[in-house]
Protein backbone atom coordinates (compact mmCIF):
# COMPACT_ATOMS: atom_id res chain seq x y z
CA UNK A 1 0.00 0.00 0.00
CA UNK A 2 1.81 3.34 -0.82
CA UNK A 3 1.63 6.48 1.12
CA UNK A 4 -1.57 7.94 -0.56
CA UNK A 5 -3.42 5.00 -0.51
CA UNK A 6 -2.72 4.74 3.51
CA UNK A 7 -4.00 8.22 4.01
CA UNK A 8 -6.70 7.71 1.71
CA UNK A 9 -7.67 4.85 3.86
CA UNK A 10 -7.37 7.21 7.24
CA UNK A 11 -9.39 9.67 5.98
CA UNK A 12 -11.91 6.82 5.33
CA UNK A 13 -11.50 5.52 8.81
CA UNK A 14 -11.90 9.30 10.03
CA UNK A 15 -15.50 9.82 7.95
CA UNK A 16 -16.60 6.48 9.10
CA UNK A 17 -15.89 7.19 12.63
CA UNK A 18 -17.90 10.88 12.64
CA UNK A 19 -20.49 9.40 11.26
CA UNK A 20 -21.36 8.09 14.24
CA UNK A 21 -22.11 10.72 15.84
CA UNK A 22 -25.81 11.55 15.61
CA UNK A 23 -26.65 8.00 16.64
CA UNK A 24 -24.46 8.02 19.88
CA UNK A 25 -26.07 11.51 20.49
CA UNK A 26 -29.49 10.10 19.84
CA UNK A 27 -28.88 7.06 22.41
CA UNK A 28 -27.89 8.98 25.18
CA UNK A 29 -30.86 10.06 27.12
CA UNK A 30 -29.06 13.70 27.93
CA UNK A 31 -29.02 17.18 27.01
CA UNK A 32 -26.56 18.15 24.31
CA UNK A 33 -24.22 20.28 26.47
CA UNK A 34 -23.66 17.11 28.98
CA UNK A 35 -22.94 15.21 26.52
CA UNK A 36 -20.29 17.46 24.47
CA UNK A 37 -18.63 18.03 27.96
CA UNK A 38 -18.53 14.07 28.48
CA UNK A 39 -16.93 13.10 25.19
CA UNK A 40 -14.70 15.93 24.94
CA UNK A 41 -13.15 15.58 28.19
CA UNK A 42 -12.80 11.36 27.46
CA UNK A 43 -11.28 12.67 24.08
CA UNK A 44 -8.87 14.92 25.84
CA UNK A 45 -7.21 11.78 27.65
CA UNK A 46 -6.95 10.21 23.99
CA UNK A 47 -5.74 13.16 22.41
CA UNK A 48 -3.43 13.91 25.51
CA UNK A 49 -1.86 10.42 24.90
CA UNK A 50 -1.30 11.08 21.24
CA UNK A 51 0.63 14.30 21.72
CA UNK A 52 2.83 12.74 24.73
CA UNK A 53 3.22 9.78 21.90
CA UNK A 54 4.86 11.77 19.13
CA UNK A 55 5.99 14.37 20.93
CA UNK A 56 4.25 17.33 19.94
CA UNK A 57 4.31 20.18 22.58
CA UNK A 58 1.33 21.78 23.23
CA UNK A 59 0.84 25.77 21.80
CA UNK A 60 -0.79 28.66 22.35
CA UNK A 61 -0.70 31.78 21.14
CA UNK A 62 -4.05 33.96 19.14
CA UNK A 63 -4.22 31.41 16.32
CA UNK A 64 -4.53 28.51 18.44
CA UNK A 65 -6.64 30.53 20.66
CA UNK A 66 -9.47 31.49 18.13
CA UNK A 67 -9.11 28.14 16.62
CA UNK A 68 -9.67 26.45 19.97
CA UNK A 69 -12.87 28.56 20.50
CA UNK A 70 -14.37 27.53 16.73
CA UNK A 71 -13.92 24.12 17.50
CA UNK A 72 -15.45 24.63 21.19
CA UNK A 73 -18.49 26.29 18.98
CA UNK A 74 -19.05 23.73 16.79
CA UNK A 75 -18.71 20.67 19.38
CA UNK A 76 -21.48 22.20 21.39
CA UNK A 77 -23.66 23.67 18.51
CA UNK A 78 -23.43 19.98 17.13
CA UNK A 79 -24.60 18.28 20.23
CA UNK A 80 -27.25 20.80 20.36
CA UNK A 81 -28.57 20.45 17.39
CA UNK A 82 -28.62 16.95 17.45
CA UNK A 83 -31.30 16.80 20.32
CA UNK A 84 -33.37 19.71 18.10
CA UNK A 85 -33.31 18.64 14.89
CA UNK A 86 -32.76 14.89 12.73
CA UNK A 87 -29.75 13.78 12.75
CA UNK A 88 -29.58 13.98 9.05
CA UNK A 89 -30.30 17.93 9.47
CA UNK A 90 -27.52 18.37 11.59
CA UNK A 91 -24.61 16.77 9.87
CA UNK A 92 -25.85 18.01 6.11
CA UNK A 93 -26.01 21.42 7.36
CA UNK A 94 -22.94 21.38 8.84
CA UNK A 95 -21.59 19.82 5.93
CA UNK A 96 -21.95 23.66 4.33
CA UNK A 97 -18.80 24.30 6.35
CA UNK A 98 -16.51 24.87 2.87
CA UNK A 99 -18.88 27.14 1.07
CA UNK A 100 -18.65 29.61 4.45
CA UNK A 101 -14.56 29.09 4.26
CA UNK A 102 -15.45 30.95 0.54
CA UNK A 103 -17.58 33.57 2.17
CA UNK A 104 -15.50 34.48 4.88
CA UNK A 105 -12.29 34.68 2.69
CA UNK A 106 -14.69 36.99 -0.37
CA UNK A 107 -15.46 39.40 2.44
CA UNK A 108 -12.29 38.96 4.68
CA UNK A 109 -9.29 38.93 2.57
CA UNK A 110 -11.35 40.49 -0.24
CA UNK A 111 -10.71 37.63 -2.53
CA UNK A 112 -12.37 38.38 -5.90
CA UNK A 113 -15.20 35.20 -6.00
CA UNK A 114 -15.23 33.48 -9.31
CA UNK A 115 -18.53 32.28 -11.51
CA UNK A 116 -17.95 28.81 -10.06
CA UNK A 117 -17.87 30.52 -6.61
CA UNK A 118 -21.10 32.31 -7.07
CA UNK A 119 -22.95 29.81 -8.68
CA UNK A 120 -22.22 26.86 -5.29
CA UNK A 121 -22.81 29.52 -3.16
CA UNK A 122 -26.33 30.22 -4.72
CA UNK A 123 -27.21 26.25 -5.10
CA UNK A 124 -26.20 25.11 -1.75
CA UNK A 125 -27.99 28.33 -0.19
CA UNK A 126 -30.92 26.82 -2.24
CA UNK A 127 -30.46 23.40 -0.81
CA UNK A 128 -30.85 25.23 2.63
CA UNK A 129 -34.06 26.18 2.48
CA UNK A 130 -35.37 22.90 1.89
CA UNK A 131 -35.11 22.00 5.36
CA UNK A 132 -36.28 24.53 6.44
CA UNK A 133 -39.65 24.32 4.85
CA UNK A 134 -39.74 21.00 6.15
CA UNK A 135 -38.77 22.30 10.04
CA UNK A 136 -42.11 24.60 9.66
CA UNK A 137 -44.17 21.27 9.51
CA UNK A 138 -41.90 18.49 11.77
CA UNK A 139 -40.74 21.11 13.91
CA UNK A 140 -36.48 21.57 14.53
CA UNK A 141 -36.43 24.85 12.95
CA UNK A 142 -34.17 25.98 15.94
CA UNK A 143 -32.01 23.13 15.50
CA UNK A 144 -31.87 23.67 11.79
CA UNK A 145 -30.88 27.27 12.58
CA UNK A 146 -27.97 25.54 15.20
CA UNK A 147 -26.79 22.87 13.02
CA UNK A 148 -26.55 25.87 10.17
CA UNK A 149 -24.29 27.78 13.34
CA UNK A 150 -21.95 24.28 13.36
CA UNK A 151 -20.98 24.73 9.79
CA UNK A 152 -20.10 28.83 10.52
CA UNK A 153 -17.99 27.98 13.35
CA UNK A 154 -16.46 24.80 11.96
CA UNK A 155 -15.49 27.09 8.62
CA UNK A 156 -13.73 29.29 11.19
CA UNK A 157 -12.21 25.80 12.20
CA UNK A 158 -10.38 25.45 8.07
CA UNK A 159 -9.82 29.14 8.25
CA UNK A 160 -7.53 29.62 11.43
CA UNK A 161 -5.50 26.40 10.63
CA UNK A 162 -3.93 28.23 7.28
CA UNK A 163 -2.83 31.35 9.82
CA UNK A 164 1.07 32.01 10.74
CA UNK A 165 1.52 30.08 13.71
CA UNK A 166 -1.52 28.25 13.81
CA UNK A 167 -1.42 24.40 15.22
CA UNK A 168 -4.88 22.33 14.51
CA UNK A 169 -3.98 19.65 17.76
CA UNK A 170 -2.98 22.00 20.05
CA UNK A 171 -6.59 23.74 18.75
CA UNK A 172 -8.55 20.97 19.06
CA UNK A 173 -7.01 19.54 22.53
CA UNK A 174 -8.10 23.83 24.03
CA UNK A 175 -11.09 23.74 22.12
CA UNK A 176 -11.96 20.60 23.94
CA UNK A 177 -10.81 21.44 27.16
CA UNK A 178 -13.13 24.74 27.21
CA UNK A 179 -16.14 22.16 25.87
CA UNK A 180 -15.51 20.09 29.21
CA UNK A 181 -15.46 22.71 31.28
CA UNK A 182 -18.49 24.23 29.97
CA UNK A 183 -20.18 20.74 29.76
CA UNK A 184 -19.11 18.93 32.46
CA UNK A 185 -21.41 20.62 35.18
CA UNK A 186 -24.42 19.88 32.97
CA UNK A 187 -23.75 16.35 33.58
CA UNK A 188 -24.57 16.78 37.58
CA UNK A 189 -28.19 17.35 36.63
CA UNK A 190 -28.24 14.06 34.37
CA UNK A 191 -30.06 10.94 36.35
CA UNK A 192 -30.06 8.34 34.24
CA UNK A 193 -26.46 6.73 33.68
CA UNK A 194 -27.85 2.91 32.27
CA UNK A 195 -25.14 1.00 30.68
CA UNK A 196 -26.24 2.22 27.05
CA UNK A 197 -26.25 5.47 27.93
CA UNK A 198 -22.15 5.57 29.17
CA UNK A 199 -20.98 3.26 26.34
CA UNK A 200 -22.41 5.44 23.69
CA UNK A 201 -20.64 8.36 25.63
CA UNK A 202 -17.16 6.43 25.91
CA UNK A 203 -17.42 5.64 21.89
CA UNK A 204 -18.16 9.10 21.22
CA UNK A 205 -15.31 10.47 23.56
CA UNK A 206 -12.62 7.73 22.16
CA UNK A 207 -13.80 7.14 18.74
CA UNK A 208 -16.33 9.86 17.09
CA UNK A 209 -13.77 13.00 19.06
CA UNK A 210 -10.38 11.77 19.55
CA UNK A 211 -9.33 9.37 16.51
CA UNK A 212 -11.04 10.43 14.05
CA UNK A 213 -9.84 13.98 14.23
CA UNK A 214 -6.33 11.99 14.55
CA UNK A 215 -6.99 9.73 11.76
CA UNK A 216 -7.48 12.93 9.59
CA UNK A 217 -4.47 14.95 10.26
CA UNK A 218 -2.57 11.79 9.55
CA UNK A 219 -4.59 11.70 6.58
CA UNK A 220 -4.86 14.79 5.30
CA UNK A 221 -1.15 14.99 5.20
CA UNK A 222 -0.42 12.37 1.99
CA UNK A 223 -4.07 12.96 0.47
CA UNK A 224 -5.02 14.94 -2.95
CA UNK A 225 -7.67 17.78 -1.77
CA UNK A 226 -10.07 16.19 -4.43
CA UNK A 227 -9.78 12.54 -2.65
CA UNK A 228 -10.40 13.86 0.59
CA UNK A 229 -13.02 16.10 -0.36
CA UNK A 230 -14.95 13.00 -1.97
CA UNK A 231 -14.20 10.41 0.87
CA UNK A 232 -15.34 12.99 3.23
CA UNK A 233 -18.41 13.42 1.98
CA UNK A 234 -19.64 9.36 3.28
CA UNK A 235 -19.67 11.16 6.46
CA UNK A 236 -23.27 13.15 6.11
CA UNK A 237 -24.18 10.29 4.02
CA UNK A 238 -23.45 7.40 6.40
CA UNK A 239 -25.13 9.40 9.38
CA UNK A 240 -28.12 9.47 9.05
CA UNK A 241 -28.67 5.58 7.18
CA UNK A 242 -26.89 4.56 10.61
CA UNK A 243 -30.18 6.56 12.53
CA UNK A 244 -32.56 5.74 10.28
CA UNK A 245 -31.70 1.97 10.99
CA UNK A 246 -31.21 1.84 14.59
CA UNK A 247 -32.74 4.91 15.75
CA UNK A 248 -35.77 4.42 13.28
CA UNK A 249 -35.48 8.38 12.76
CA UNK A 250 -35.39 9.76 8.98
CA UNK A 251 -35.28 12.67 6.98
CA UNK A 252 -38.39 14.63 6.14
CA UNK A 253 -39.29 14.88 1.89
CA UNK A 254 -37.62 18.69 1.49
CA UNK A 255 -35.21 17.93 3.52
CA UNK A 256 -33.83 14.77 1.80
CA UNK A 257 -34.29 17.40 -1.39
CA UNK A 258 -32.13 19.58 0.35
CA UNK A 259 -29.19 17.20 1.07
CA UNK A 260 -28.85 15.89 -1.93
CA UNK A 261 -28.53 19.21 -3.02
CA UNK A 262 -25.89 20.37 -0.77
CA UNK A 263 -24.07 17.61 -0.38
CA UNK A 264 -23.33 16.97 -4.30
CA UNK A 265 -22.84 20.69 -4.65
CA UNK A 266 -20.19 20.87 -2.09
CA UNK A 267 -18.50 17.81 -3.50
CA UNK A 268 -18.60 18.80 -6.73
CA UNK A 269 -17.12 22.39 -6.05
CA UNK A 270 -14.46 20.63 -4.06
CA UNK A 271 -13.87 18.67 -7.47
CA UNK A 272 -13.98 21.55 -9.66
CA UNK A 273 -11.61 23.69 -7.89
CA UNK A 274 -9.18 21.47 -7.13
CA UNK A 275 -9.12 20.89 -11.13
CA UNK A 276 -9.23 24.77 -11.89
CA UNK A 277 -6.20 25.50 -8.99
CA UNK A 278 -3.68 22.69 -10.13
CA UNK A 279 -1.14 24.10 -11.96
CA UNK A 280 -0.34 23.91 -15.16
CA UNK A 281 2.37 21.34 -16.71
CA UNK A 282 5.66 23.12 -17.60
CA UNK A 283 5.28 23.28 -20.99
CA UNK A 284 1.85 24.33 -21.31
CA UNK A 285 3.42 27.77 -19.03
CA UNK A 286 3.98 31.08 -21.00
């Protein structure tokens, strides 16, 4: 297996294992800040061990700072959502993540947008408003609105980790030390602890937090853009056919509209722009 093909195959791994996200959340009987503050601080042990593994000191400095407080954002506007909305809602519109990445860096860096730009931007803001439409009849329009807030703040997430000085772990090990101390005293109002309930927490914490996020650095770093882009998108995918089958929860008609609709437009534009930023062979240059 050569070097691409193993971090293809982490990045796999990595989707797979956030996938199962919504159904852990769904399981546990809690509210959604008790149960971000329980898997982030049983990720922080994993995480923790990782760094003392390779060696990798921890940093902080702004970058890391901000970055740690976008990834606090969207680890408790996930869990939130979750218990508002479908699971399907919540991943899908957090899936929107890379088309607010091209917002923030139009009106931020004043980066001129190009037609392909324009055009995702206006069919994935389409896609939106399917579920929405669907939230005035099922209800979850505030966890729509939430999940929507998830895909904001993870954007920030892919923004900070391309500043000077930035380091994604020591980002994601503050972020998730400021969702455990948020969370943690939620979890003192919690009575019911059955068996289900802390094994779904543990696999979230270990799994869903800690190595997937590892699994994807490692990934990330031997991995075209247009690979990952594609064999991330099983994640909002695989989520919700995992609920659907053991949660017996599913998507409402617009709604399903509406992920299809995001989802393929977000992988496409992944696809297109990766082809439209490679550079051109040497002798093709002027």
């Amino acid at each position: 297996m050569t070097q691409q093909q193993k971090g293809t195959f982490c990045i796999f791994l990595a989707a797979v294992l956030y996938s199962i996200g919504g159904l852990c959340i769904k399981v546990i009987p809690w509210g959604g800040m008790a149960i971000n503050g329980g898997r982030t601080a049983i990720a922080l042990v994993v995480i923790g061990i990782y760094l003392l593994v390779i060696r990798h000191p921890l940093r902080m400095n702004r970058w890391v700072l901000l970055g740690a407080l976008c990834v606090c954002g969207t680890n408790i506007l996930f869990c939130l959502a979750n218990k508002m909305t479908t699971a399907a809602n919540t991943i899908v519109l957090q899936f929107t993540a890379p088309i607010f990445v091209l917002l923030f860096t139009i009106v931020l860096f004043r980066k001129r947008p190009r037609r392909l730009d324009l055009v995702t931007c206006g069919v994935v803001f389409g896609g939106i408003l399917f579920f929405f439409v669907d939230s005035l009849s099922l209800g979850g329009g505030l966890g729509n609105v939430l999940a929507l807030l998830s895909g904001v703040s993870y954007a920030g997430v892919f923004l900070l980790n391309d500043m000077p000085d930035c380091d994604p772990i020591s980002s994601v090990f503050w972020g998730d030390v400021i969702s455990a101390v948020a969370g943690l005293p939620f979890i003192v109002q919690e009575t019911d602890f059955t068996v289900t309930a802390l094994t779904s927490l543990l696999v979230l914490g270990v799994f869903q937090v800690a190595c997937a996020y590892i699994l994807m650095c490692i990934g990330l770093k031997s991995t075209p853009a247009v690979t990952a882009s594609l064999v991330s998108g099983i994640e909002p995918v695989l989520n919700p056919i995992l609920v659907a089958v053991f949660y017996h929860e599913t998507m409402g008609p617009f709604a399903l509209i509406g992920a299809v609709i995001v989802v393929g437009a977000v992988v496409i534009y992944n696809v297109l722009r990766a082809r439209l930023d490679r550079p051109a062979p040497a002798d093709q240059k002027a």
